[in-house]
PDB file of N, CA and C in Angstrom:
ATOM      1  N   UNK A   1      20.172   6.808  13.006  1.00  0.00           N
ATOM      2  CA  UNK A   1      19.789   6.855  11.610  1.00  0.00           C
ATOM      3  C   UNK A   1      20.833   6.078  10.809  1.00  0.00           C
ATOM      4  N   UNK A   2      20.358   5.436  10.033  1.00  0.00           N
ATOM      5  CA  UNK A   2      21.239   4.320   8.998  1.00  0.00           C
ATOM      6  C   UNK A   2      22.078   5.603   7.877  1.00  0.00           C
ATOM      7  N   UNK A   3      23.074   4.718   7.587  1.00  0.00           N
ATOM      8  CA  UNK A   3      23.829   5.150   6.675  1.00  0.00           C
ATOM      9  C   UNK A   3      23.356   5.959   5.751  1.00  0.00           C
ATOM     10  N   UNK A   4      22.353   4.810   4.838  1.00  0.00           N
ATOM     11  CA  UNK A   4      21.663   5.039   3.404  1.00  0.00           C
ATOM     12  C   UNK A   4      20.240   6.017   4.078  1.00  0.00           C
ATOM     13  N   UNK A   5      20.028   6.221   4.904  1.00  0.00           N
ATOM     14  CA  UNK A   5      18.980   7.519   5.315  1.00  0.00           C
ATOM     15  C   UNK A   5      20.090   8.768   5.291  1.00  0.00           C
ATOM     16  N   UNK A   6      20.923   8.470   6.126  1.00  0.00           N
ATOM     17  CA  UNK A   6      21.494   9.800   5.657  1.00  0.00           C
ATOM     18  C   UNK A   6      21.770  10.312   4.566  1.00  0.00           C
ATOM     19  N   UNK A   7      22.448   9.457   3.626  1.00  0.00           N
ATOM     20  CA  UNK A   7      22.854   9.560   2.036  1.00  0.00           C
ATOM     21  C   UNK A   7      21.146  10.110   1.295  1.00  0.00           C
ATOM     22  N   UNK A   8      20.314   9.536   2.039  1.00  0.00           N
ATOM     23  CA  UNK A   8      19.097   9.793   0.913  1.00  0.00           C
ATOM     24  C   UNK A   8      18.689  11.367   1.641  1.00  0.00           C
ATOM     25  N   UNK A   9      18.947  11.551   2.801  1.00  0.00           N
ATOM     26  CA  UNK A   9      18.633  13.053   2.972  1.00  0.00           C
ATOM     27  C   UNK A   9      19.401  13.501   2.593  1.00  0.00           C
ATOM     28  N   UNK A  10      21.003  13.605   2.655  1.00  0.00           N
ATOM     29  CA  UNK A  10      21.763  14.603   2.278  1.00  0.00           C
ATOM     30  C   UNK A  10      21.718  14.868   0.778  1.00  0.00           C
ATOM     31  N   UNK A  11      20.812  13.899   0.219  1.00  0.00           N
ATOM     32  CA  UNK A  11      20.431  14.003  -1.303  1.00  0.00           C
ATOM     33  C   UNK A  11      19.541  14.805  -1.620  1.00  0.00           C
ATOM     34  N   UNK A  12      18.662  14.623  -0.804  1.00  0.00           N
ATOM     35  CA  UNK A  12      17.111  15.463  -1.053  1.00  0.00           C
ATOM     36  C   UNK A  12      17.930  16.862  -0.463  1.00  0.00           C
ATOM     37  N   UNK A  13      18.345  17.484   0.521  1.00  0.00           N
ATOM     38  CA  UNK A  13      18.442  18.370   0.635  1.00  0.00           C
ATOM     39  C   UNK A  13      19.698  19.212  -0.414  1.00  0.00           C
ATOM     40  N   UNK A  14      20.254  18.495  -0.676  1.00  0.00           N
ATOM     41  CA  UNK A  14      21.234  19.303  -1.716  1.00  0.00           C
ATOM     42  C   UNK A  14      20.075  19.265  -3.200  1.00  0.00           C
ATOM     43  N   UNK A  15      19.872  18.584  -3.664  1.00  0.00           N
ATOM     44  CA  UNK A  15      18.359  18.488  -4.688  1.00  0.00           C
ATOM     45  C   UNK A  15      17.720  20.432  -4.318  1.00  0.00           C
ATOM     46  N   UNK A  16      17.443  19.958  -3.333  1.00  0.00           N
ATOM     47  CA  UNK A  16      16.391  21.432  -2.846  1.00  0.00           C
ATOM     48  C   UNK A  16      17.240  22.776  -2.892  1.00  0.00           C
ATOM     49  N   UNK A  17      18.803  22.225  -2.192  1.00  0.00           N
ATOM     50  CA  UNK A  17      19.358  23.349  -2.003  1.00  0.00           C
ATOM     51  C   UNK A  17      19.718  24.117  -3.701  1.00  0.00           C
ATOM     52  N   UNK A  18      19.710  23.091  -4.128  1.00  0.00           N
ATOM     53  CA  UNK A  18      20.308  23.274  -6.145  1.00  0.00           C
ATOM     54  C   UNK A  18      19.000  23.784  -6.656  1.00  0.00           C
ATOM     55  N   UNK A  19      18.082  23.601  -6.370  1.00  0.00           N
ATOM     56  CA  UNK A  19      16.586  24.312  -6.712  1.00  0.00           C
ATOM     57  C   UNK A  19      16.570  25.418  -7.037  1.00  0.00           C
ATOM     58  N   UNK A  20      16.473  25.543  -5.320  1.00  0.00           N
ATOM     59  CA  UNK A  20      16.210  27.225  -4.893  1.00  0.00           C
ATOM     60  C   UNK A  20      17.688  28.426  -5.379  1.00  0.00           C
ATOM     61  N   UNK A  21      18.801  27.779  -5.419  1.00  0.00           N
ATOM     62  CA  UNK A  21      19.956  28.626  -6.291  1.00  0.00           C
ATOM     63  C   UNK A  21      19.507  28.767  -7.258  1.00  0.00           C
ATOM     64  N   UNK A  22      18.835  27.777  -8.057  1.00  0.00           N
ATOM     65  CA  UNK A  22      18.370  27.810  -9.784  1.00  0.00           C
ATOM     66  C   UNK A  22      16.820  28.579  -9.809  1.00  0.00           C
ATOM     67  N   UNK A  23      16.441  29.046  -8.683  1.00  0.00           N
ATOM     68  CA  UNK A  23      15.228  29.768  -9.210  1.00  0.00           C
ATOM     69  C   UNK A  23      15.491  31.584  -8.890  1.00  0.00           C
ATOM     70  N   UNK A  24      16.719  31.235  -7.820  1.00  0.00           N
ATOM     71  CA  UNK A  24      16.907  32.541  -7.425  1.00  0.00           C
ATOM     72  C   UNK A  24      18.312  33.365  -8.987  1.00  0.00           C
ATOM     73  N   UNK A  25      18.716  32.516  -9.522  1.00  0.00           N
ATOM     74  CA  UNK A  25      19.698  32.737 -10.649  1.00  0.00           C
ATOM     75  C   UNK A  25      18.976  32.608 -11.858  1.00  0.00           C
ATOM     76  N   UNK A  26      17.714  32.149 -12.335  1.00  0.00           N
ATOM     77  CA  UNK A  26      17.415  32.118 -13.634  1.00  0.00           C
ATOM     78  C   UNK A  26      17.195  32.945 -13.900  1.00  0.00           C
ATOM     79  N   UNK A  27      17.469  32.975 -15.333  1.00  0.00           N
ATOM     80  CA  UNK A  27      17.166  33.762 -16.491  1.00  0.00           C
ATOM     81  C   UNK A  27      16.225  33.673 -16.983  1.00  0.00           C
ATOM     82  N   UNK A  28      15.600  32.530 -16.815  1.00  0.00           N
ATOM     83  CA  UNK A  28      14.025  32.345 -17.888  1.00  0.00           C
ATOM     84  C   UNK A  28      12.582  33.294 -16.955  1.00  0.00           C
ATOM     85  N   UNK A  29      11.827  33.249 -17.812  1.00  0.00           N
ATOM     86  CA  UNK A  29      10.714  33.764 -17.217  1.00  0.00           C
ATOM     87  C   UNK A  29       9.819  32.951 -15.814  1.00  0.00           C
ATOM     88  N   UNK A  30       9.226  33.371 -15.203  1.00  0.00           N
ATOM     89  CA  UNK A  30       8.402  32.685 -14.170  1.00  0.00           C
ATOM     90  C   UNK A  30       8.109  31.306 -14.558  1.00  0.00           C
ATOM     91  N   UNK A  31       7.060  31.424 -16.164  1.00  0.00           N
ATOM     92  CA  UNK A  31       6.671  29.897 -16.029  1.00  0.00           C
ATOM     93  C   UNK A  31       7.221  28.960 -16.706  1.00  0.00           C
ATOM     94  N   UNK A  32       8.579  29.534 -16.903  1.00  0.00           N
ATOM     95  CA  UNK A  32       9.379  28.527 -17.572  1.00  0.00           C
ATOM     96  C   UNK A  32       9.933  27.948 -16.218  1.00  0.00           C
ATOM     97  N   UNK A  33      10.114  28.990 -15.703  1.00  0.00           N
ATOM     98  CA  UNK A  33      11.304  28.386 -14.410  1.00  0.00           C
ATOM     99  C   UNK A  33      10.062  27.461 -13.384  1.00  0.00           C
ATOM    100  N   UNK A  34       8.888  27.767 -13.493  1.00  0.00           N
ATOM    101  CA  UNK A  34       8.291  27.119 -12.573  1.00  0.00           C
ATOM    102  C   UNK A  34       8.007  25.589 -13.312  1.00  0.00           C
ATOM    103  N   UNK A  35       7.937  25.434 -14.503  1.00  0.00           N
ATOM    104  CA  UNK A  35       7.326  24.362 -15.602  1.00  0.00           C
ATOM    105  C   UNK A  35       9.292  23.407 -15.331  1.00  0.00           C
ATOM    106  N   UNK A  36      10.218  24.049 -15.274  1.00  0.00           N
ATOM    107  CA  UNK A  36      11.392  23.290 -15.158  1.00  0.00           C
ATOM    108  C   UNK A  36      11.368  23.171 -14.006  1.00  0.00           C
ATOM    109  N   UNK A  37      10.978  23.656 -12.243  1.00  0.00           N
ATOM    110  CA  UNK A  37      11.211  23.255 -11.119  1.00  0.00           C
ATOM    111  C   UNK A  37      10.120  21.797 -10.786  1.00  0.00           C
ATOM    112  N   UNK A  38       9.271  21.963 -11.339  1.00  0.00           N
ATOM    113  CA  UNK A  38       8.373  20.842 -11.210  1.00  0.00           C
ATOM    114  C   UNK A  38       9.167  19.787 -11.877  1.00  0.00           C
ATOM    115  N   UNK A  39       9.295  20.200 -13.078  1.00  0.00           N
ATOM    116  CA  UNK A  39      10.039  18.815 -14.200  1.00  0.00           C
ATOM    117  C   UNK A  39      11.400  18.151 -13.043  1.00  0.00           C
ATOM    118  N   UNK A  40      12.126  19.022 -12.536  1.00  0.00           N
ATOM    119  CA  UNK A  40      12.903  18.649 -11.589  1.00  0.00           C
ATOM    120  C   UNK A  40      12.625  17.660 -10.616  1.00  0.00           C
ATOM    121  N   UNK A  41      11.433  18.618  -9.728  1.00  0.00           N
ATOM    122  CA  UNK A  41      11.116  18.019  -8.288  1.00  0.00           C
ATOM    123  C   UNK A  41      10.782  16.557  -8.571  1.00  0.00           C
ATOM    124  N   UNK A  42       9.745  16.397  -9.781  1.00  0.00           N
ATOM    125  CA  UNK A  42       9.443  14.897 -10.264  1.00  0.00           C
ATOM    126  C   UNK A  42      10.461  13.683 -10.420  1.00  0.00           C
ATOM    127  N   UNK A  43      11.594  14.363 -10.939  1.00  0.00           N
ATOM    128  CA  UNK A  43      12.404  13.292 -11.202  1.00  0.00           C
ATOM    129  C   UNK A  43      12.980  13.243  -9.711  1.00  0.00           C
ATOM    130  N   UNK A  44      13.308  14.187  -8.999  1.00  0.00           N
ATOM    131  CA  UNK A  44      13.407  13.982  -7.635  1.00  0.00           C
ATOM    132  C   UNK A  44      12.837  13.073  -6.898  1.00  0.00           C
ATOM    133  N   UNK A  45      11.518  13.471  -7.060  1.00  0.00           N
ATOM    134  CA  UNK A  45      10.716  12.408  -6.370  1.00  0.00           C
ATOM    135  C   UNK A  45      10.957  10.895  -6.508  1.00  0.00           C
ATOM    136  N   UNK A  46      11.113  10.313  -8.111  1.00  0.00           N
ATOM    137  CA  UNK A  46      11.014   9.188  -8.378  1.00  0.00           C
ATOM    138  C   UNK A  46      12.334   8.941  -8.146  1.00  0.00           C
ATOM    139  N   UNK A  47      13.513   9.593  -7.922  1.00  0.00           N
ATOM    140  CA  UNK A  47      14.916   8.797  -7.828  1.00  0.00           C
ATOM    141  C   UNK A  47      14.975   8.460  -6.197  1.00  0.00           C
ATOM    142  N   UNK A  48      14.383   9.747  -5.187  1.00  0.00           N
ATOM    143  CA  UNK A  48      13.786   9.141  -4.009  1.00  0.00           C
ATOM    144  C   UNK A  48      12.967   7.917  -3.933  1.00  0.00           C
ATOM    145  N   UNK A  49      12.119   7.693  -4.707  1.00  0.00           N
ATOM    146  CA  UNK A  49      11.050   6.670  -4.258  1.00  0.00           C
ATOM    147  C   UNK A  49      11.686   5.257  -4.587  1.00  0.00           C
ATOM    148  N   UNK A  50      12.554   5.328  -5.869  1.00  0.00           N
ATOM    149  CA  UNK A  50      12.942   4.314  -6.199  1.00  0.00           C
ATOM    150  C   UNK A  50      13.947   3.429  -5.217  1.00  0.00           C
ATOM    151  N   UNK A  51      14.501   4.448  -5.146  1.00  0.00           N
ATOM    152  CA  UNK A  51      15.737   4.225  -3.993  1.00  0.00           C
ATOM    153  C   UNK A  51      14.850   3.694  -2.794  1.00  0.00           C
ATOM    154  N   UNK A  52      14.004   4.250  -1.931  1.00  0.00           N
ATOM    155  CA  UNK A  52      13.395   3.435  -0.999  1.00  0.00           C
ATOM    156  C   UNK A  52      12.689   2.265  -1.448  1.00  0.00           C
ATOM    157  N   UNK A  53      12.680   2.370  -2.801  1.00  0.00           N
ATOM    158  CA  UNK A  53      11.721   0.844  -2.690  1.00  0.00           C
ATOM    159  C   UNK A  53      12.694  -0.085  -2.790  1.00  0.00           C
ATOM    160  N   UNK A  54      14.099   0.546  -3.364  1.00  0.00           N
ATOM    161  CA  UNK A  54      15.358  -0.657  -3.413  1.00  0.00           C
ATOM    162  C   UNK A  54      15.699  -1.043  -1.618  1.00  0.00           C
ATOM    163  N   UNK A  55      15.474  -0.019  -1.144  1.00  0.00           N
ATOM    164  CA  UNK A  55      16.083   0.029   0.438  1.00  0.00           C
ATOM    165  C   UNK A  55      15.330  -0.912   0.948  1.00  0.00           C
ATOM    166  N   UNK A  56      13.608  -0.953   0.787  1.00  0.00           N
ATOM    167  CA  UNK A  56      13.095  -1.396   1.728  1.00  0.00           C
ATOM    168  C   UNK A  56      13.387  -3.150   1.258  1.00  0.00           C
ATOM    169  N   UNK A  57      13.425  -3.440  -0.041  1.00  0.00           N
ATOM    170  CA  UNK A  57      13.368  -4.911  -0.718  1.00  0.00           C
ATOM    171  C   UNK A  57      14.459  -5.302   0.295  1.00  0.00           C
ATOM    172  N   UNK A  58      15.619  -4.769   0.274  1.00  0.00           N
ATOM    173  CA  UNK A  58      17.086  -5.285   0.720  1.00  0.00           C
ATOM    174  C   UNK A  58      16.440  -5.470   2.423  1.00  0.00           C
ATOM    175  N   UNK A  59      16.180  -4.438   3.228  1.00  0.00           N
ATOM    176  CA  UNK A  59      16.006  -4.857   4.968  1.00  0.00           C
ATOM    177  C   UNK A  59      14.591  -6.189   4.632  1.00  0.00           C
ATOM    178  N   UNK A  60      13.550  -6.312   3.771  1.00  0.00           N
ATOM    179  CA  UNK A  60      12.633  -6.848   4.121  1.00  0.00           C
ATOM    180  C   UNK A  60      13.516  -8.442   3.601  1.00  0.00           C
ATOM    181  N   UNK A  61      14.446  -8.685   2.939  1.00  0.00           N
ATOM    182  CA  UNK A  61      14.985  -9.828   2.233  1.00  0.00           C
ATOM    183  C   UNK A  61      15.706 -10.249   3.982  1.00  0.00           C
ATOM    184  N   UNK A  62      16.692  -9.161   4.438  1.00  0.00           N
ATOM    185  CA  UNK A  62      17.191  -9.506   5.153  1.00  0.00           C
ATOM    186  C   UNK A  62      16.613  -9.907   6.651  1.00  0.00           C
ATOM    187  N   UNK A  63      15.220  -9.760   7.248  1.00  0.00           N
ATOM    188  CA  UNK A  63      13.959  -9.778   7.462  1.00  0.00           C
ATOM    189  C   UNK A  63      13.870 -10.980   7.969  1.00  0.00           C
ATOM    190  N   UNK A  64      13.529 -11.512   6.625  1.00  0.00           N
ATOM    191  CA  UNK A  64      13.073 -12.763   6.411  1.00  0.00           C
ATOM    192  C   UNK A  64      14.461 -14.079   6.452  1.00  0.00           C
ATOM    193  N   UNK A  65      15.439 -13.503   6.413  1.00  0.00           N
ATOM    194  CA  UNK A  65      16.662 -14.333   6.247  1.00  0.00           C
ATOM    195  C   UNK A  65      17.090 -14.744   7.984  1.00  0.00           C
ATOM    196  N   UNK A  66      16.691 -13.557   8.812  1.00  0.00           N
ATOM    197  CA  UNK A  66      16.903 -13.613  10.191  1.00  0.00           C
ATOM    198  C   UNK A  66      15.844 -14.663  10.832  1.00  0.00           C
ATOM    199  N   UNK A  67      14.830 -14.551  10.083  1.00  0.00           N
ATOM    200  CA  UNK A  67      13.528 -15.123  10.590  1.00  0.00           C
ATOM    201  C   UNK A  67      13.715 -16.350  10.485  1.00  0.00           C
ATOM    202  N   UNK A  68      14.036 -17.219   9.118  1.00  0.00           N
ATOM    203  CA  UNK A  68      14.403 -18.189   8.792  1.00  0.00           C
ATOM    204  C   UNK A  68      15.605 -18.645   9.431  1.00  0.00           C
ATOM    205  N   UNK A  69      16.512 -17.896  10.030  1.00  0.00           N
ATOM    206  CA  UNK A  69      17.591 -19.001  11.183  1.00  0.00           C
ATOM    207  C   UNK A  69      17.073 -18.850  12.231  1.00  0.00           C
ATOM    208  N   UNK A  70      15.826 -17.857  12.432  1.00  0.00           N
ATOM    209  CA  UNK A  70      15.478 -17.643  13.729  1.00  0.00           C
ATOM    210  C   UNK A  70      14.491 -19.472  14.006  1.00  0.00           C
ATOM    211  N   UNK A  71      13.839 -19.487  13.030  1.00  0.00           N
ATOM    212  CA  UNK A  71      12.997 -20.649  13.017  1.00  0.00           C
ATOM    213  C   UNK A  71      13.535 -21.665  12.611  1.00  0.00           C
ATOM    214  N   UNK A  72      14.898 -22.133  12.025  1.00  0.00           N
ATOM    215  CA  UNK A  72      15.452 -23.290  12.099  1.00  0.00           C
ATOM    216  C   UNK A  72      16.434 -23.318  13.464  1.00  0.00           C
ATOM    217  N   UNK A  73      16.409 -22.578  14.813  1.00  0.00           N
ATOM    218  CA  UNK A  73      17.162 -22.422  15.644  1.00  0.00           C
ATOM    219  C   UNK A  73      16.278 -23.114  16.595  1.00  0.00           C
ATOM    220  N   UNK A  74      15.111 -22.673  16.390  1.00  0.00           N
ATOM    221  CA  UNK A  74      13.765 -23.218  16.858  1.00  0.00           C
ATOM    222  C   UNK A  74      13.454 -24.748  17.165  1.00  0.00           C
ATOM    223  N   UNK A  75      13.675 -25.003  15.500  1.00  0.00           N
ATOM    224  CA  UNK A  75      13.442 -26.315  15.284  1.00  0.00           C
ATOM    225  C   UNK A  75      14.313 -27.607  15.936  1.00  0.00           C
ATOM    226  N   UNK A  76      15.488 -26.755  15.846  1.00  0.00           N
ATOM    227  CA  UNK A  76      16.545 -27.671  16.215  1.00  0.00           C
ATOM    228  C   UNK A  76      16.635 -28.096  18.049  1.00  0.00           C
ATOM    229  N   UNK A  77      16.115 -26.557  18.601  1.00  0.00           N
ATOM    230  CA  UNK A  77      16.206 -26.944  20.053  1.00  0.00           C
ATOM    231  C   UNK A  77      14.781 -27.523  20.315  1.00  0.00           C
ATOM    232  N   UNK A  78      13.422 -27.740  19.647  1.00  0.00           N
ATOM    233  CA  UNK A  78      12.603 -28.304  19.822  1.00  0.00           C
ATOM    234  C   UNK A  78      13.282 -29.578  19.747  1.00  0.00           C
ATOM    235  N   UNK A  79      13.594 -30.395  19.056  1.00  0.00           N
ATOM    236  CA  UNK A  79      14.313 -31.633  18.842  1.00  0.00           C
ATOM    237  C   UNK A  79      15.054 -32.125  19.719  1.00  0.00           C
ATOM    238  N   UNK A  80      15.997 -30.976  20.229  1.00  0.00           N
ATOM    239  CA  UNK A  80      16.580 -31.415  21.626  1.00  0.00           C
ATOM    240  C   UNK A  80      15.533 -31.613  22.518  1.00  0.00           C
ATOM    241  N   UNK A  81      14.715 -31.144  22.725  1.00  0.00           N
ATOM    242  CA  UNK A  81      13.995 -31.110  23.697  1.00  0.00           C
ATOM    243  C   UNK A  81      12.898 -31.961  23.650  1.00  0.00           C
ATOM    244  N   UNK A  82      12.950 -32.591  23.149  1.00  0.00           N
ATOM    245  CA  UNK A  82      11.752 -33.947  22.471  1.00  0.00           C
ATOM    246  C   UNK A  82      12.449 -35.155  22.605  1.00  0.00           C
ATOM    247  N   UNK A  83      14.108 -35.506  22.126  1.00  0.00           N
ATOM    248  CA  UNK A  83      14.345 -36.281  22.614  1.00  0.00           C
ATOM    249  C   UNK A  83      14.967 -36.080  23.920  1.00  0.00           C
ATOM    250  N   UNK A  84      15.059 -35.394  24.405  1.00  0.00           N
ATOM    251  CA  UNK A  84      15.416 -35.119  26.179  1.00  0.00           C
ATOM    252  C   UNK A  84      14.046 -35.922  26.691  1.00  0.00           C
ATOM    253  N   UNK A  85      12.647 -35.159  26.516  1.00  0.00           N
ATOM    254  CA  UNK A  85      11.396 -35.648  27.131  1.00  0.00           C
ATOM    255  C   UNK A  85      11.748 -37.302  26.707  1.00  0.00           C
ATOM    256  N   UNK A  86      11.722 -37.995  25.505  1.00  0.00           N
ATOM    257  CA  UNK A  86      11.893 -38.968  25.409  1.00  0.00           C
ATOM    258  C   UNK A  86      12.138 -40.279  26.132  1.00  0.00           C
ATOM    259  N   UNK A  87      13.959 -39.871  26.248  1.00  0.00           N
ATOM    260  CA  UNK A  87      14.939 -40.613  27.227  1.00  0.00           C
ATOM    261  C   UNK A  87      14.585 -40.300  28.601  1.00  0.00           C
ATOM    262  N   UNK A  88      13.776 -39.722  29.053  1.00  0.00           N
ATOM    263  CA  UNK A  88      13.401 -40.114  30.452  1.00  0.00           C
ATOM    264  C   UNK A  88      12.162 -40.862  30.500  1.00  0.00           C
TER     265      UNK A  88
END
């Protein structure tokens, strides 16, 4: 497991773990506390989602960056190998 997976679980689970302390310690009534655990989980959600969509941009950039020396590595030993066929 990558670094930034761990960082994003050990996020979500402290998130959850800070939840459930805050529902088992409130003071407010049921549907306040339930109307603020949602308001929570949401922003949860989106600081998760965001974060993977930053994660995935960065591996899919880097992706394509491998691909591209992969295919000018290509090109270059095709060339050798064209003028090799050549000279004989």
């Amino acid at each position: 497991m990558s670094t930034t997976l761990k960082v994003m679980a050990g996020f979500a689970i402290g998130a959850l773990a800070g939840a459930a302390v805050g529902v088992l310690t409130a003071p407010d009534s049921g549907l306040k506390t339930r109307k603020k655990l949602q308001k929570d989980a949401k922003r949860l959600a989106e600081d998760v989602s965001e974060k993977a969509i930053k994660k995935f941009g960065e591996v899919k950039d880097e992706i394509n960056e491998k691909l591209e020396e992969a295919l000018e590595k290509g090109k270059i030993q095709a060339e050798k190998i064209n003028k090799t066929i050549s000279h004989n």
